[in-house]
Each structure stands twice: as structure tokens, then as C-alpha cells.
N, C-alpha and C. Protein backbone atom coordinates (compact mmCIF):
# COMPACT_ATOMS: atom_id res chain seq x y z
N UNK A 1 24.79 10.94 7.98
CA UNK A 1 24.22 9.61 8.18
C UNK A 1 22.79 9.57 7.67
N UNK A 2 22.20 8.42 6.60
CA UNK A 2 20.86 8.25 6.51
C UNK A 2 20.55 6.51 6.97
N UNK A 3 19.52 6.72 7.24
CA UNK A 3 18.84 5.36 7.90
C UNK A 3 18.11 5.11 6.37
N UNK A 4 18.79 3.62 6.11
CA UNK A 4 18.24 2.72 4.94
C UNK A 4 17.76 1.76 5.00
N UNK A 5 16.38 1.60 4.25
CA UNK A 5 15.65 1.12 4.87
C UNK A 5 15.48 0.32 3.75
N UNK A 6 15.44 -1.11 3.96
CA UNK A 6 15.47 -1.85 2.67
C UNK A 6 13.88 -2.53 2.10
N UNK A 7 13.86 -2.84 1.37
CA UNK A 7 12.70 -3.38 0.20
C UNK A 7 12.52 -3.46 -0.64
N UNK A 8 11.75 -4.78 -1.10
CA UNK A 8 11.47 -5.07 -2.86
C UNK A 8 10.21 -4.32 -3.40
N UNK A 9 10.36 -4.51 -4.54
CA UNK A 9 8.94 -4.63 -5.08
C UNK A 9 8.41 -5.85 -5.74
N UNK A 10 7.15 -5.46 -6.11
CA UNK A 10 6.77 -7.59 -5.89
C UNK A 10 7.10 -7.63 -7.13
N UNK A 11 7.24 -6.36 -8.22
CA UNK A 11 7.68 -6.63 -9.87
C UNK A 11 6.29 -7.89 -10.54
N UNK A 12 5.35 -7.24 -10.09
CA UNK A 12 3.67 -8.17 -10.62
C UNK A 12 3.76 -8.74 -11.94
N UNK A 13 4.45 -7.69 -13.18
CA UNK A 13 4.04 -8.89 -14.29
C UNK A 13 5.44 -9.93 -14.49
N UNK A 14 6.30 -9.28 -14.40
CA UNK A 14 7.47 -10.63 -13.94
C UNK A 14 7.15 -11.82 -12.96
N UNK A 15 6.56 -11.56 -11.82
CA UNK A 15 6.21 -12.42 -11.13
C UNK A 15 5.31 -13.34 -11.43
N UNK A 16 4.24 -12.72 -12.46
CA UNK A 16 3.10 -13.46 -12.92
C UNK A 16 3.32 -14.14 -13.93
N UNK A 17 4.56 -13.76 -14.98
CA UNK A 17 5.04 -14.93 -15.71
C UNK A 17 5.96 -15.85 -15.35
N UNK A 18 6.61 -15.44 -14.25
CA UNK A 18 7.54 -17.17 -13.81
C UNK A 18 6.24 -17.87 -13.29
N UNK A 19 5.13 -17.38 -12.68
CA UNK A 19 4.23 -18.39 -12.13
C UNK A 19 3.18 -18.95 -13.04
N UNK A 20 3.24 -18.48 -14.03
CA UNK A 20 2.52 -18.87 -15.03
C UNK A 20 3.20 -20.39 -15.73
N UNK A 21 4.68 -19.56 -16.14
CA UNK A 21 5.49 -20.59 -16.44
C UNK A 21 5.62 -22.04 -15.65
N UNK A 22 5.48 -22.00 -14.40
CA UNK A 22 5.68 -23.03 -13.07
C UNK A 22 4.41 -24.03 -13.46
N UNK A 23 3.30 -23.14 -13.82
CA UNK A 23 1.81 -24.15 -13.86
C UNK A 23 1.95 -24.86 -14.59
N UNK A 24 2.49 -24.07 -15.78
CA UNK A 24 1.81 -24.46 -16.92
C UNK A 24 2.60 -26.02 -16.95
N UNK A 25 4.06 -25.38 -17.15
CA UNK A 25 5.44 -27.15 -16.82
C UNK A 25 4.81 -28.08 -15.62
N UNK A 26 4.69 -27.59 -14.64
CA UNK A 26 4.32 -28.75 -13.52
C UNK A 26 3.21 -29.28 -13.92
N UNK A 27 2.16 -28.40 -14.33
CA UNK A 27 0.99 -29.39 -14.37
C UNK A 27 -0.18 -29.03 -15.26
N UNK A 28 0.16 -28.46 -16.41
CA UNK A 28 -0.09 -28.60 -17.35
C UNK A 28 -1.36 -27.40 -18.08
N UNK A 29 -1.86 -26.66 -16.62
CA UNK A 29 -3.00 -25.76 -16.59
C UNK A 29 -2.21 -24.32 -17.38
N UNK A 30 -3.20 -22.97 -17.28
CA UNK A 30 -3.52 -21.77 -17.32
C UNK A 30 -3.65 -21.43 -16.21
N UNK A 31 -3.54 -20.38 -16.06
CA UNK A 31 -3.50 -19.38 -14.94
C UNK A 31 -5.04 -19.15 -14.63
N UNK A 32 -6.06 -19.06 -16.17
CA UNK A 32 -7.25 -19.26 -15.77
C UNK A 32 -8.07 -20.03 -15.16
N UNK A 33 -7.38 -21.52 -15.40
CA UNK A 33 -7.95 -22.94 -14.87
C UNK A 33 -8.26 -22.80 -13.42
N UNK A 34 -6.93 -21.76 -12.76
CA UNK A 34 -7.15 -22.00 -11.02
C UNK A 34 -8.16 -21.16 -10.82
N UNK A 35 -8.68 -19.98 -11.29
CA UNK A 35 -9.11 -19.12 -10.68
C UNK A 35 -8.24 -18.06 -9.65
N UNK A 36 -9.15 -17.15 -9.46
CA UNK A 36 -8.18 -15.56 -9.16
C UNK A 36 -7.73 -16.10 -7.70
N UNK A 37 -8.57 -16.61 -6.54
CA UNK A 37 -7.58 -16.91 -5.40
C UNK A 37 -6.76 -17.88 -5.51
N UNK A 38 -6.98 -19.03 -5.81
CA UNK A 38 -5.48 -20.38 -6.05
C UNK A 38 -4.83 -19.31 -7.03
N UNK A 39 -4.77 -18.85 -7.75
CA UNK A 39 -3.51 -18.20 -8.84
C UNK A 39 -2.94 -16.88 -7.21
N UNK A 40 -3.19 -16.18 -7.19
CA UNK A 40 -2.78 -15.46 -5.54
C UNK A 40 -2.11 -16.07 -4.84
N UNK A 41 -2.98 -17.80 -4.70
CA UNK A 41 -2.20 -18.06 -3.51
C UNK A 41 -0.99 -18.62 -4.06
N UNK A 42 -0.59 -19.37 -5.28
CA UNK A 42 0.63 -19.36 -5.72
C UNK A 42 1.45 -18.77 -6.14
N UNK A 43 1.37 -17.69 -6.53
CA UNK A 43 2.30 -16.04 -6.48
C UNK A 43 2.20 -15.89 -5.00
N UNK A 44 1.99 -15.49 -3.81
CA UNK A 44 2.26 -15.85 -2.64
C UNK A 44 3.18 -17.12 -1.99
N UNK A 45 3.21 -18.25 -2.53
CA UNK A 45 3.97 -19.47 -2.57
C UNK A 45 5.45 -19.03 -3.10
N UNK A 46 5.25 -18.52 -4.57
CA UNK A 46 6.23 -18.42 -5.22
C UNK A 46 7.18 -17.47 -4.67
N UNK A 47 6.67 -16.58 -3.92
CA UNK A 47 7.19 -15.04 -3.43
C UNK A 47 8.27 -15.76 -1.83
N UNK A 48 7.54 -16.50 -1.01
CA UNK A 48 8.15 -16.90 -0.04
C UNK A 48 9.14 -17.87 -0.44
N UNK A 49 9.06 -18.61 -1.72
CA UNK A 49 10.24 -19.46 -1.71
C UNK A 49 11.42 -18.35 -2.56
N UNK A 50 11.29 -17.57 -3.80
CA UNK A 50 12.12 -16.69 -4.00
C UNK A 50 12.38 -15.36 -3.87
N UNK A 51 11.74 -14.71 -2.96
CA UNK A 51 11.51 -13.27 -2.55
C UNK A 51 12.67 -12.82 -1.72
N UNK A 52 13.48 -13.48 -1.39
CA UNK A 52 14.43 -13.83 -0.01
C UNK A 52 15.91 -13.56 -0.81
N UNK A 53 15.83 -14.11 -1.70
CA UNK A 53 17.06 -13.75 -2.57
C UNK A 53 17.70 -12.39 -2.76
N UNK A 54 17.31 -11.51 -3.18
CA UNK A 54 17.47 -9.92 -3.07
C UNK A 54 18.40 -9.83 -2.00
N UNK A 55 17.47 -9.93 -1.06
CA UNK A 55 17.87 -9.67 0.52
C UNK A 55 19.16 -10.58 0.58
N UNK A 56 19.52 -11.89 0.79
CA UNK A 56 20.48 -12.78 0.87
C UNK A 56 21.68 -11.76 -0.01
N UNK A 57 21.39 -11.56 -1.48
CA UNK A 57 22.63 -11.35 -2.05
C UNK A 57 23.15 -9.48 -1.17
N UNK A 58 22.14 -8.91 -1.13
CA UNK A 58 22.29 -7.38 -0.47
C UNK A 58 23.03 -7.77 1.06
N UNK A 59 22.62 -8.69 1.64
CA UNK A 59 23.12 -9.16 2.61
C UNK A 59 24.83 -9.66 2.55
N UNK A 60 24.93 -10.22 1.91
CA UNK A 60 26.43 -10.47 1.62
C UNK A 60 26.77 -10.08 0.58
N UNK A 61 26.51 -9.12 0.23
CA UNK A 61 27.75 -7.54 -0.36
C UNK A 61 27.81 -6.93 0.54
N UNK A 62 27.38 -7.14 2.07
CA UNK A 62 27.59 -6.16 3.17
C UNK A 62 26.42 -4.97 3.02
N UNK A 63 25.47 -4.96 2.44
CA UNK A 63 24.96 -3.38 2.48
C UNK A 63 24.23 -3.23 4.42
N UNK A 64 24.51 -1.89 4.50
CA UNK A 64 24.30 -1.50 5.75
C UNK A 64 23.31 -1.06 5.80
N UNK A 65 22.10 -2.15 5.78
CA UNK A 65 20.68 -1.60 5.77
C UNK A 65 20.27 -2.02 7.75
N UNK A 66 18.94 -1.40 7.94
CA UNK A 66 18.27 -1.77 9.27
C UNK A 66 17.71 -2.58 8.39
N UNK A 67 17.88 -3.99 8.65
CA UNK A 67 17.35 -4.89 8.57
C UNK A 67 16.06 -5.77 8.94
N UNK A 68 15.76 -4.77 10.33
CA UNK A 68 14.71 -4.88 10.85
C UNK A 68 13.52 -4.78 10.14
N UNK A 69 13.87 -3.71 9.63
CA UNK A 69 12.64 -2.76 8.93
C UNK A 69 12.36 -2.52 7.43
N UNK A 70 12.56 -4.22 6.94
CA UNK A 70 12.59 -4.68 5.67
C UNK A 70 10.88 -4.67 4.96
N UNK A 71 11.25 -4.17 4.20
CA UNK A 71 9.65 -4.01 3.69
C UNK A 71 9.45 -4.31 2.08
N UNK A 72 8.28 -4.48 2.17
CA UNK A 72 7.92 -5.38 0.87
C UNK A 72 6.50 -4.43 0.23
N UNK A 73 6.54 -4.26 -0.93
CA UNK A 73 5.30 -3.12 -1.03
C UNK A 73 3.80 -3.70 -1.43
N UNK A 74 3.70 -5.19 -1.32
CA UNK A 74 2.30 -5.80 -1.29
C UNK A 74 2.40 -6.03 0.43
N UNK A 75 2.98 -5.85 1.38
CA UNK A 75 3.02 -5.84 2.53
C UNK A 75 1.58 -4.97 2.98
N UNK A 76 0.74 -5.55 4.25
CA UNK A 76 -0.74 -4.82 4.64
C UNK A 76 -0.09 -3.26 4.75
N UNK A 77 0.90 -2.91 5.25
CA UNK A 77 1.41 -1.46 5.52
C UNK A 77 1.14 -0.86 4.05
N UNK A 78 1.86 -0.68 3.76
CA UNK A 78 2.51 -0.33 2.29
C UNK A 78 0.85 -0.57 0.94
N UNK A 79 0.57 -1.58 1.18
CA UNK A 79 -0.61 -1.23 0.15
C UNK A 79 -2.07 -0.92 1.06
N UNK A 80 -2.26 -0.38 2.24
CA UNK A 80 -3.25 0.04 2.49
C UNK A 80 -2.55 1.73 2.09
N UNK A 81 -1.24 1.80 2.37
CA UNK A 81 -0.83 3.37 2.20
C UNK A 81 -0.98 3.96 0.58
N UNK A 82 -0.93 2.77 0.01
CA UNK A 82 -1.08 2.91 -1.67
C UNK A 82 -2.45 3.26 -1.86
N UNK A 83 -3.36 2.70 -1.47
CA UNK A 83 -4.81 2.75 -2.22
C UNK A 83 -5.49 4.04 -1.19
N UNK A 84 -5.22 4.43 0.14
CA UNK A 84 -5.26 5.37 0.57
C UNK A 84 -5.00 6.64 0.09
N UNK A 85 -3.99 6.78 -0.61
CA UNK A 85 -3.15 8.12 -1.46
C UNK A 85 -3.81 8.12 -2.84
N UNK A 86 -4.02 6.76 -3.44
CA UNK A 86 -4.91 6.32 -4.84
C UNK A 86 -6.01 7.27 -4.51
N UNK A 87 -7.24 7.18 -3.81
CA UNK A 87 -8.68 7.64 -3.36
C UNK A 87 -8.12 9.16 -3.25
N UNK A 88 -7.52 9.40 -2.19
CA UNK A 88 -7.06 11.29 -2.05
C UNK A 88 -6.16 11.65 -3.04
N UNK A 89 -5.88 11.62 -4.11
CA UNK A 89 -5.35 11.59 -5.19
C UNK A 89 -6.00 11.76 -6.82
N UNK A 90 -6.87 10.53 -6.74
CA UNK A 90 -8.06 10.31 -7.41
C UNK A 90 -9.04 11.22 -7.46
């Protein structure tokens, strides 16, 4: 028996071109126009409306994950553990 433990990755430059793509069609800007926090906070937007998908389809193929303990690797856990290991590493 292993305990599986499920999670994405945020996949950053894929993510940063569907959201690029979203601006630019909806409303006509660059990614530069917003600046670095509004561009964040809509890759954050974008992540909660399609981030869920993965999970949904893993979900009904049945996979026998703890579900509980779904993790995401821009999650506060997971990237304070990243840049922690980065520095003692570094």
C-alpha cells in the first residue's frame, strides 16, 4: 500500500500565456499595461476558475488519491519549502 497524495503544478509559462491570451481578447491590453500585481492577481483568478479540472477529471477515472491532502506547488507550504532548499542548496 502507498498513500497518494495528489497535486498540480501551476505549469507558469502555459499559464501565463492563456492569461495573456484572455487580456489581450477581452480587453485589448499587454500583460505589461497591468503591472506585476493585477497580472498575479489574474493568473490567480484564472487558476481558481480552471485549476479544478485536473482534479474533477482524476476524480472520475476513480483515482484513489487522499483527497484531503491535495496540494498545489505555488501553495504557502510548498513554495516556502522551495525557496528554503533554493538558499541551502545555493
Amino acid at each position: 500500500n502507498a498513500l497518494w497524495i495528489p497535486g498540480s503544478d501551476h505549469a507558469s509559462i502555459a499559464t501565463e500565456v492563456k492569461v495573456v491570451e484572455k487580456i489581450r481578447k477581452e480587453e485589448g491590453l499587454e500583460k505589461e499595461d497591468l503591472g506585476r500585481e493585477e497580472f498575479l492577481k489574474r493568473v490567480w483568478d484564472w487558476k481558481e476558475e480552471f485549476g479544478g479540472k485536473i482534479t474533477q477529471q482524476c476524480r472520475k477515472l476513480g483515482d484513489s488519491c487522499d483527497w484531503e491532502k491535495e496540494r498545489f506547488t505555488m501553495d504557502e507550504g510548498c513554495n516556502k519549502a522551495v525557496k528554503e532548499f533554493f538558499v541551502r542548496l545555493y
